[in-house]
Structures are given as structure tokens and as C-alpha cells.
C-alpha atoms as a PDB file:
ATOM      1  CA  UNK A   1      51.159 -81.465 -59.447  1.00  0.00           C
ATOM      2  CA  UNK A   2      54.022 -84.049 -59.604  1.00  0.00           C
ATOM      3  CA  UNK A   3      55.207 -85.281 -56.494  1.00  0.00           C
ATOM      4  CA  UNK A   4      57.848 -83.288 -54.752  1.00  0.00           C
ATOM      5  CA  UNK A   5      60.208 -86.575 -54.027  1.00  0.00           C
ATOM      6  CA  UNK A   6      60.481 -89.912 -55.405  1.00  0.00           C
ATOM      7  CA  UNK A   7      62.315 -92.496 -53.633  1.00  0.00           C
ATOM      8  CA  UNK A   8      63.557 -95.796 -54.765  1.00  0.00           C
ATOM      9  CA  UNK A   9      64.090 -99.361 -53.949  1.00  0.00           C
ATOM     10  CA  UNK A  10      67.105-100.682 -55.842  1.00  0.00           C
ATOM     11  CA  UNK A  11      67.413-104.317 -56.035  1.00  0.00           C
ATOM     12  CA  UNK A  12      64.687-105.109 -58.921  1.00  0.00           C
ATOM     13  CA  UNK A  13      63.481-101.571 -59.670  1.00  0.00           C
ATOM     14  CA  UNK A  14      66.455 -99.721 -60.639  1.00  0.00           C
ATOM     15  CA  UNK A  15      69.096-102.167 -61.067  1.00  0.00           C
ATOM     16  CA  UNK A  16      69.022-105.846 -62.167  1.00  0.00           C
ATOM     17  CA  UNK A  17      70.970-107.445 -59.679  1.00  0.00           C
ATOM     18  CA  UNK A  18      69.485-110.932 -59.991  1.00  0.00           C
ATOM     19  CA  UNK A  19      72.538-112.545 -61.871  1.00  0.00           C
ATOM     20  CA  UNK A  20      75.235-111.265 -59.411  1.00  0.00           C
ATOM     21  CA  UNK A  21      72.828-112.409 -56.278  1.00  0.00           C
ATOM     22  CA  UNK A  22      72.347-115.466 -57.490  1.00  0.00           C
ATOM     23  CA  UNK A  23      75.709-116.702 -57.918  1.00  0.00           C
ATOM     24  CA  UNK A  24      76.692-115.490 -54.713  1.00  0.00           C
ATOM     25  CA  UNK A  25      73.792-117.475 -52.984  1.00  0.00           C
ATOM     26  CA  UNK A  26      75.228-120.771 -54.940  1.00  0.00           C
ATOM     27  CA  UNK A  27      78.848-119.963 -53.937  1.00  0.00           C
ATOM     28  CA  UNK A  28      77.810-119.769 -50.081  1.00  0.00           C
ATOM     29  CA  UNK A  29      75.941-123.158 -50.689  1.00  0.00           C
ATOM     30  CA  UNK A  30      78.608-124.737 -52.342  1.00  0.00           C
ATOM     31  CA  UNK A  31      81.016-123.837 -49.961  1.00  0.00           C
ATOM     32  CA  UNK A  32      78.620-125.726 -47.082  1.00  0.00           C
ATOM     33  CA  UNK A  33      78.384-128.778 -48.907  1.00  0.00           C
ATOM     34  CA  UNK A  34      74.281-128.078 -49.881  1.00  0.00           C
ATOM     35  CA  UNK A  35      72.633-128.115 -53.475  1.00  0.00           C
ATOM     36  CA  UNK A  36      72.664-124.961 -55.217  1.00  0.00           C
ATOM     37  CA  UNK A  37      69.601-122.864 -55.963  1.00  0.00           C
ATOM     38  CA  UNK A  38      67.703-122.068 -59.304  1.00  0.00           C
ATOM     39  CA  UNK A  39      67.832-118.556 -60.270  1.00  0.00           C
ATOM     40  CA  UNK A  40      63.536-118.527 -60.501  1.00  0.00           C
ATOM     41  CA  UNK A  41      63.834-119.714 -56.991  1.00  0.00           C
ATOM     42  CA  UNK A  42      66.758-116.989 -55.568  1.00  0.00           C
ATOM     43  CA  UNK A  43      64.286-114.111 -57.174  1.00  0.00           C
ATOM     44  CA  UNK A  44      61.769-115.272 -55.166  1.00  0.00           C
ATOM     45  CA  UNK A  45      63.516-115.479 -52.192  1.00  0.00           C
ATOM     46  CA  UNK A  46      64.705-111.299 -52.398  1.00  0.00           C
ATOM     47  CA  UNK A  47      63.350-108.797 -50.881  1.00  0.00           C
ATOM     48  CA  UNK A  48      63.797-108.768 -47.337  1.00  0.00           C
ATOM     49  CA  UNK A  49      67.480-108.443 -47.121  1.00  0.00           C
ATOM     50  CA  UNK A  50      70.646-110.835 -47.306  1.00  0.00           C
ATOM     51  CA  UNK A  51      70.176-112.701 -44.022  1.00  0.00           C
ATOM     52  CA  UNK A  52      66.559-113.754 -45.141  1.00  0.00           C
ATOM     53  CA  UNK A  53      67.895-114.603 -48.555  1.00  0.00           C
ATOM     54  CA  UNK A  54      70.482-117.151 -47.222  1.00  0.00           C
ATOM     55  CA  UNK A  55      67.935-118.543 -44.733  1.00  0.00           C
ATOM     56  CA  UNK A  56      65.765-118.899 -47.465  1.00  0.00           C
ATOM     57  CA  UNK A  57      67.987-120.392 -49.800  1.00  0.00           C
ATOM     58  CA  UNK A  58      69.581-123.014 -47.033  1.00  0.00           C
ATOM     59  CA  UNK A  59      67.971-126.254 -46.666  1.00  0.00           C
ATOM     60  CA  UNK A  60      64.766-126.499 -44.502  1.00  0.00           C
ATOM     61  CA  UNK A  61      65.884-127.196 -40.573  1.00  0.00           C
ATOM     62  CA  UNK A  62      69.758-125.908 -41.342  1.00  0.00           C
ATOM     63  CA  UNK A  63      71.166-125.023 -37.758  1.00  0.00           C
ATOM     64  CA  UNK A  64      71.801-121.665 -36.788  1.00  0.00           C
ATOM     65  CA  UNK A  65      75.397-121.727 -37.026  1.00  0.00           C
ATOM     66  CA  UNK A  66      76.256-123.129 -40.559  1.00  0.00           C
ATOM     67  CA  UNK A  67      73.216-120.480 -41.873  1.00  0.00           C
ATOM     68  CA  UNK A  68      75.578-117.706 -40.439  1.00  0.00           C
ATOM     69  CA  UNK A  69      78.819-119.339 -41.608  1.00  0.00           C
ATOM     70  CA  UNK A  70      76.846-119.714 -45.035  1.00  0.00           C
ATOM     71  CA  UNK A  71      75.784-116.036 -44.714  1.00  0.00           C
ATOM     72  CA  UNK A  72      79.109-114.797 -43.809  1.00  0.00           C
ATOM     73  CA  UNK A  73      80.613-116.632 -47.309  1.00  0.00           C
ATOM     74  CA  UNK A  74      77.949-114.929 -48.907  1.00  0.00           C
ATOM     75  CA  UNK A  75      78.703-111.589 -48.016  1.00  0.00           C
ATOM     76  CA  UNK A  76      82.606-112.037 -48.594  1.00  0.00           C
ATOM     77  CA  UNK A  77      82.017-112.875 -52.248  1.00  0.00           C
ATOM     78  CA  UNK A  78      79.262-110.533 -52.953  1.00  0.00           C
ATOM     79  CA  UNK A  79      81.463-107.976 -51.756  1.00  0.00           C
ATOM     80  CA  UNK A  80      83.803-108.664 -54.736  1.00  0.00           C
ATOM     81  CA  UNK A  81      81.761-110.068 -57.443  1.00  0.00           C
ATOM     82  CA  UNK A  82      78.718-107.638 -57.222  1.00  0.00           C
ATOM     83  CA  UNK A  83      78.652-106.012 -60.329  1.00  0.00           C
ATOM     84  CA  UNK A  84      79.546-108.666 -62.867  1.00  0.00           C
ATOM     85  CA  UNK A  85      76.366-109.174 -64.061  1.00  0.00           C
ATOM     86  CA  UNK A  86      74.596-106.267 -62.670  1.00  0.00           C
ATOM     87  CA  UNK A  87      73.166-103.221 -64.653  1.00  0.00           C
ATOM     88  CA  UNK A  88      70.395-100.435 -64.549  1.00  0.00           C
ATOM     89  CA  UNK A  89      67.137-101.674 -65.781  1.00  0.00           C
ATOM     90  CA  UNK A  90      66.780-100.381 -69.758  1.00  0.00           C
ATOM     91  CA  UNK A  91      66.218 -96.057 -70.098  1.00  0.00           C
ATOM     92  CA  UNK A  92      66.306 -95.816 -65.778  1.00  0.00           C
ATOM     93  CA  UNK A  93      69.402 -93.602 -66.063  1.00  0.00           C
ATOM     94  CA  UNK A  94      67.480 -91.150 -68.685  1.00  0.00           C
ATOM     95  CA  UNK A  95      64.305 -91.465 -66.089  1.00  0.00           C
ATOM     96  CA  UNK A  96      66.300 -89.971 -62.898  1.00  0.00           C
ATOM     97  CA  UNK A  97      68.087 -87.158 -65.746  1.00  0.00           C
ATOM     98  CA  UNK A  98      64.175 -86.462 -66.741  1.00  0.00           C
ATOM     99  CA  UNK A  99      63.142 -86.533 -62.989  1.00  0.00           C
ATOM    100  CA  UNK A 100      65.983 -84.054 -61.935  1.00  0.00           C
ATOM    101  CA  UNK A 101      65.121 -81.338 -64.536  1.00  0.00           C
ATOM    102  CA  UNK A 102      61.241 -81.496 -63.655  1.00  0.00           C
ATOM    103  CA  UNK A 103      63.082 -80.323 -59.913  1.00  0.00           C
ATOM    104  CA  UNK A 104      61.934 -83.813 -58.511  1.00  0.00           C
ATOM    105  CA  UNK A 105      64.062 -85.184 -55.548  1.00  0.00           C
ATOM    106  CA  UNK A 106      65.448 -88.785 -56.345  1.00  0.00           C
ATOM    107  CA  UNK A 107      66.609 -91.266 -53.200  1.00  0.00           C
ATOM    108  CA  UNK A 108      67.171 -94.963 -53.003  1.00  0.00           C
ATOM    109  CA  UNK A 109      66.291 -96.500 -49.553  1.00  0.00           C
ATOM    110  CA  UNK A 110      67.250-100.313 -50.065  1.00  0.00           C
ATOM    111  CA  UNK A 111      67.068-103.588 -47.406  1.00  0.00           C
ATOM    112  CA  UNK A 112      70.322-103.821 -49.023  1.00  0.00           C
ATOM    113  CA  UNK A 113      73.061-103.755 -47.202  1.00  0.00           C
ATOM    114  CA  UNK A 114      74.278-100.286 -46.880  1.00  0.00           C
ATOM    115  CA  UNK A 115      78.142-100.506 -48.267  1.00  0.00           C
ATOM    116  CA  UNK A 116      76.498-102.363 -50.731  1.00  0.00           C
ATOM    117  CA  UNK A 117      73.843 -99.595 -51.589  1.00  0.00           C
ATOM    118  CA  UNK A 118      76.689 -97.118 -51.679  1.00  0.00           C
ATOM    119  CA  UNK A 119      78.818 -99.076 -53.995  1.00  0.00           C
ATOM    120  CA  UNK A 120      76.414 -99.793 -56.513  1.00  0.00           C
ATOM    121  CA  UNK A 121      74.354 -96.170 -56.453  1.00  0.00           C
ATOM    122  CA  UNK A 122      78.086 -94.392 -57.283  1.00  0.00           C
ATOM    123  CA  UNK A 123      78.886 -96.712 -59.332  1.00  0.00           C
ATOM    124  CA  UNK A 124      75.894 -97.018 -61.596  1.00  0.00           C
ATOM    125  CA  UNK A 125      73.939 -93.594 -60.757  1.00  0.00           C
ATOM    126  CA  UNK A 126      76.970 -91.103 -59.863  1.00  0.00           C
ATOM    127  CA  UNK A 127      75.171 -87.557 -58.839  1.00  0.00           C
ATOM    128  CA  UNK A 128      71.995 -89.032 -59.774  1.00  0.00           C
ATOM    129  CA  UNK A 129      70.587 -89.158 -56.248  1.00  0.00           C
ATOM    130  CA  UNK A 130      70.126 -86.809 -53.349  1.00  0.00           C
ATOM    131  CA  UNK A 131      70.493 -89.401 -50.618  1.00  0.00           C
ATOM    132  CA  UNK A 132      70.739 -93.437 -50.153  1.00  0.00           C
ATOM    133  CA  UNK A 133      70.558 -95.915 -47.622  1.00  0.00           C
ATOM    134  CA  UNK A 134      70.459 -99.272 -47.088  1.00  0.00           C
ATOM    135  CA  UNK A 135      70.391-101.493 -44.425  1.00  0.00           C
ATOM    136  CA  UNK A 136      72.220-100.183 -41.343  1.00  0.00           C
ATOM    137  CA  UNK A 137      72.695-101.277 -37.611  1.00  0.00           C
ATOM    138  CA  UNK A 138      70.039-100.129 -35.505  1.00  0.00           C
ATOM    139  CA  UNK A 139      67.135 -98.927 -38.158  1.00  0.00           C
ATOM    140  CA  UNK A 140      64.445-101.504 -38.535  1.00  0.00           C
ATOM    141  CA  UNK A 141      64.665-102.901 -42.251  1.00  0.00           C
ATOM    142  CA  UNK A 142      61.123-102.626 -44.249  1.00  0.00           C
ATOM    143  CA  UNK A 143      58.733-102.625 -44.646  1.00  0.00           C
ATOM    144  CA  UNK A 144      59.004-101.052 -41.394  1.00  0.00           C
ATOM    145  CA  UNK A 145      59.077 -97.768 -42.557  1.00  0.00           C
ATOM    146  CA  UNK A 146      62.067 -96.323 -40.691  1.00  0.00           C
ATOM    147  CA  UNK A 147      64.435 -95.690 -43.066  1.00  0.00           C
ATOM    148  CA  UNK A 148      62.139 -94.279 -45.786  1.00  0.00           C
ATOM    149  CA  UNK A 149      60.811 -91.685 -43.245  1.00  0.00           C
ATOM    150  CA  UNK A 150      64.286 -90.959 -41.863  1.00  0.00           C
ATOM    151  CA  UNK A 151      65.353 -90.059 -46.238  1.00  0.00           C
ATOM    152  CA  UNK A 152      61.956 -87.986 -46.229  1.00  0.00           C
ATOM    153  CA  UNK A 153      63.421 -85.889 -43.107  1.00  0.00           C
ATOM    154  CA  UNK A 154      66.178 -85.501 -44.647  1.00  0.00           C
ATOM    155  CA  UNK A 155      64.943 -84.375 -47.810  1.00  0.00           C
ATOM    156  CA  UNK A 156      62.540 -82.153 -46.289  1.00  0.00           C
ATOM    157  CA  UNK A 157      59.160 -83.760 -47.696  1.00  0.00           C
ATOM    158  CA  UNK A 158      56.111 -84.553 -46.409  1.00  0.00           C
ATOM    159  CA  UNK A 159      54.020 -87.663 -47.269  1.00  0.00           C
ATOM    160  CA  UNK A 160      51.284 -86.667 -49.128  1.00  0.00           C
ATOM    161  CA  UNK A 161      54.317 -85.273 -51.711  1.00  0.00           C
ATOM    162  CA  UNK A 162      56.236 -88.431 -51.668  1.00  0.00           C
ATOM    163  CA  UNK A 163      55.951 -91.719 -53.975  1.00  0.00           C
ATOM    164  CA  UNK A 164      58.057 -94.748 -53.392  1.00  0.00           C
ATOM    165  CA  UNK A 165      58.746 -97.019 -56.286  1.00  0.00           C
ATOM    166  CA  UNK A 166      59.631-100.710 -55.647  1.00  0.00           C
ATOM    167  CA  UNK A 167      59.240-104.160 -57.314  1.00  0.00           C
ATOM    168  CA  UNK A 168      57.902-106.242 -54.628  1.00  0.00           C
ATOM    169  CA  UNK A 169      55.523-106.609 -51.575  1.00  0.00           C
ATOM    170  CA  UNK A 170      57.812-105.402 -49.248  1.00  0.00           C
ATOM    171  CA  UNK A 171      57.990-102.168 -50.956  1.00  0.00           C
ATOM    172  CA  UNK A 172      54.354-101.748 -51.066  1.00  0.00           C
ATOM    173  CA  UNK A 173      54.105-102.317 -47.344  1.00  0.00           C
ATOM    174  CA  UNK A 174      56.532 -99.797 -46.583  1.00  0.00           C
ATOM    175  CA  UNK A 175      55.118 -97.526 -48.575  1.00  0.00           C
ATOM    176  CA  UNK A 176      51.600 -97.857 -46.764  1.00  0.00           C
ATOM    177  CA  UNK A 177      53.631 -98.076 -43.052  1.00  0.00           C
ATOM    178  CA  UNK A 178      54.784 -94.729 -44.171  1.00  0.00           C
ATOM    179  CA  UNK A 179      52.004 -93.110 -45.539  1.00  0.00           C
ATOM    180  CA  UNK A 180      53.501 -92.449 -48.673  1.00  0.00           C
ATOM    181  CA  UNK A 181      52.216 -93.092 -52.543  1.00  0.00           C
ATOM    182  CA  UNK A 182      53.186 -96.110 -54.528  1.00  0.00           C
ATOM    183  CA  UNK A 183      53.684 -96.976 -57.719  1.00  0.00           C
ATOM    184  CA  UNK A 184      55.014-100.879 -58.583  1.00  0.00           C
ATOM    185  CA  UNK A 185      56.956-101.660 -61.442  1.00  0.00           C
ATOM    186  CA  UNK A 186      56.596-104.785 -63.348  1.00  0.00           C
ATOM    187  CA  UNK A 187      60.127-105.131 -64.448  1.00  0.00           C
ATOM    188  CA  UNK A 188      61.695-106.710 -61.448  1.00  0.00           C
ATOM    189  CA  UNK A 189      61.229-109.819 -59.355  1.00  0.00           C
ATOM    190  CA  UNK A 190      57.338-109.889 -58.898  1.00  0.00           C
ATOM    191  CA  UNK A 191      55.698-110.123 -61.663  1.00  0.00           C
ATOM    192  CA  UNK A 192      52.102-107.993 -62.779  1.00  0.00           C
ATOM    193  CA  UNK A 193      49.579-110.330 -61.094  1.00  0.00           C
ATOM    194  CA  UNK A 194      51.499-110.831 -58.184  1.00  0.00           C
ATOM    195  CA  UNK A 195      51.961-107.363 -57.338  1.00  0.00           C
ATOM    196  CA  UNK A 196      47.734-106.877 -57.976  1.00  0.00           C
ATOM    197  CA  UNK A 197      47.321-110.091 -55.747  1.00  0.00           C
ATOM    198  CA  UNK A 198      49.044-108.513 -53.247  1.00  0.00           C
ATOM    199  CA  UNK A 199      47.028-104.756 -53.292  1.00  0.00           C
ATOM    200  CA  UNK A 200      48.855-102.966 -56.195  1.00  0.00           C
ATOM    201  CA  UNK A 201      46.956-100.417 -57.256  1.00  0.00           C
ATOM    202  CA  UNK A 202      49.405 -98.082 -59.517  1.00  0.00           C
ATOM    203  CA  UNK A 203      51.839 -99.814 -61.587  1.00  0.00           C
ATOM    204  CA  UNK A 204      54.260 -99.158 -64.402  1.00  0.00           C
ATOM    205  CA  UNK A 205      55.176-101.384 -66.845  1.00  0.00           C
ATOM    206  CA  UNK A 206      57.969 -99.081 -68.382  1.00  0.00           C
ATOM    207  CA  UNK A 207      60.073 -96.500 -67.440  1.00  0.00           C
ATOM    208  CA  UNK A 208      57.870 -93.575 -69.455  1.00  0.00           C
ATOM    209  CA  UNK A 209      54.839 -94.522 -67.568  1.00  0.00           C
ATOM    210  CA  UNK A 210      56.802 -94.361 -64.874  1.00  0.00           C
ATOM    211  CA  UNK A 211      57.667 -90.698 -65.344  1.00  0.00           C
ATOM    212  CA  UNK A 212      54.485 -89.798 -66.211  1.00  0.00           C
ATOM    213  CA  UNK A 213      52.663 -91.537 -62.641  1.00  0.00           C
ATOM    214  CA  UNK A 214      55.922 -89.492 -60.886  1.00  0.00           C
ATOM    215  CA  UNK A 215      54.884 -86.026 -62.755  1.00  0.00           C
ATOM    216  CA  UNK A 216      51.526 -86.856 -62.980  1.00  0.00           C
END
């Protein structure tokens, strides 16, 4: 029987954001005065939401305050340049059409930051998804699992009928904080081996396998 809901990450499962992220990051650093990042080394530093990227991407033993006047630029110029580069991953539109006429329920839950989730999900996947969130005031960011059990209640489905799909280690910790399936996919910012170094034990390497671990 397929699973009753399948909920997404965004950043590096459904949508390559990479390009967008990246130039943002090297804006914020120019801005400060600091060398600007590679884009091999921004991917690896996503996952975990904004605040980690730019602390990440600052020079080791950067103060507290220029990180948050770095993070600040950031987030003004992501804000407006966000979807230059950005795009859906190749046939993931056609997978969430396929998923909603097999009666599955689709939701993003994102460390994103929520305006930003909202933004991009309308703009890229209008109607496409029952509910999204992303990171919001007050709800633990995963891999705790708050916000992904919050969608579920919401949605009206249990664990053992949920999957989560994401493209990093995060996402496969909040999937086992909440008790729910996971599938990886090997499209976004961890590659294959990583995600099986790090306990990956379902993973699709296109969107039809995808489908067919969803509907089993």
C-alpha cells in the first residue's frame, strides 16, 4: 500500500537552489570585507538553515556581531535575488501531478526560512502541495522533528503512513526523530555514498524510482 503522505524537504530535493544560495553567501562576504566561498564548499555548508550557513561560510573565530551583520546582508539580498538561478530538479513537477492522482498527500517542511518557503513553493509548485513550512519563530528547526509532526497533524496522518524525502543528513535524522519512513535522493547536495555513510537505507536516484518507493 503506498504511503498515505509524502512530505518534502525543498532546498536540494525538489528545487535546485544552490546557484541563487551561493551568490547570496558571496554577496554577504563581500560586503564584510572576507574572501568569498566556492560553490562545492557553500553546498556543503546547507542544510541546517541560513544562520548556520553564514556561520559556516564566515571565517573561523568571526565575532558575533559582524556574523549577524553578515547574516542580515544575506537575507536582504536573498530576499530579492532568490530565484535567478533556481529551478525544480528535472520531471519533480510531473512526480507531485503523478503523486496527487494516486490520492497521495504532498507537503514541504523546509529549515528554510518560512517567507522564503512560501515564495518559492507558489512560485514553482502553485496547488501542488497541501501544506508548507519552513523555519518559523518558536518551532525547533530539524532534525528536531517539530515541524514535520506539526504538517502530519495537520494532514491527518500517522507515522507508519508517512515518508519524508530529503537530500541530506539532516533530513534523515528528522525523519528517524519522527518516526517516519525515508527515502534519500541522490540528486541534491549529498552525494550517494555520503548519504549510505551516514545510515541511508532507501534511496532514489531519479524521480521514477522515487514514485515507485512513494507508491510502493
Amino acid at each position: 500500500m503506498a504511503y498515505r503522505a509524502a512530505i518534502f524537504d525543498l532546498d536540494g530535493t525538489l528545487l535546485d537552489t544552490l546557484d541563487d544560495l551561493w551568490h547570496a553567501v558571496n554577496f554577504a562576504l563581500g560586503q564584510e570585507g572576507e574572501p568569498t566561498r566556492s560553490r562545492d564548499e557553500v553546498r556543503a555548508f546547507l542544510g541546517n538553515g541560513v544562520a548556520r550557513l553564514m556561520q559556516l561560510s564566515m571565517p573561523e573565530g568571526s565575532d558575533r556581531e559582524r556574523t549577524a551583520q553578515a547574516l542580515a546582508t544575506f537575507r536582504e539580498y536573498y530576499a530579492h535575488h532568490n530565484a535567478e538561478f533556481t529551478a525544480p530538479y528535472p520531471q519533480i513537477p510531473e512526480l507531485l501531478h503523478v503523486l496527487a492522482g494516486e490520492g497521495v498527500l504532498r507537503a514541504v517542511v523546509s529549515n528554510k526560512p518560512d517567507a522564503y518557503v512560501q515564495t518559492l513553493v507558489a512560485t514553482h509548485f502553485k496547488g501542488l502541495f497541501n501544506a508548507a513550512v519552513g523555519e518559523r519563530a518558536g518551532v525547533r528547526r530539524k532534525p528536531a522533528p517539530d515541524a514535520l509532526l506539526a504538517v502530519m497533524d495537520e494532514l491527518r496522518c500517522a507515522p507508519d503512513n508517512t515518508v519524508y524525502v530529503g537530500d541530506s543528513e539532516v533530513d534523515l535524522q528528522t525523519a528517524k526523530a519522527a518516526g517516519v519512513g525515508c527515502i534519500a535522493v541522490s540528486w541534491g547536495f549529498r552525494d550517494r555514498s555520503f548519504l549510505v555513510g551516514q545510515g541511508a537505507t532507501s534511496i532514489a536516484d531519479s524521480t521514477e524510482e522515487l514514485a515507485e518507493k512513494i507508491l510502493l
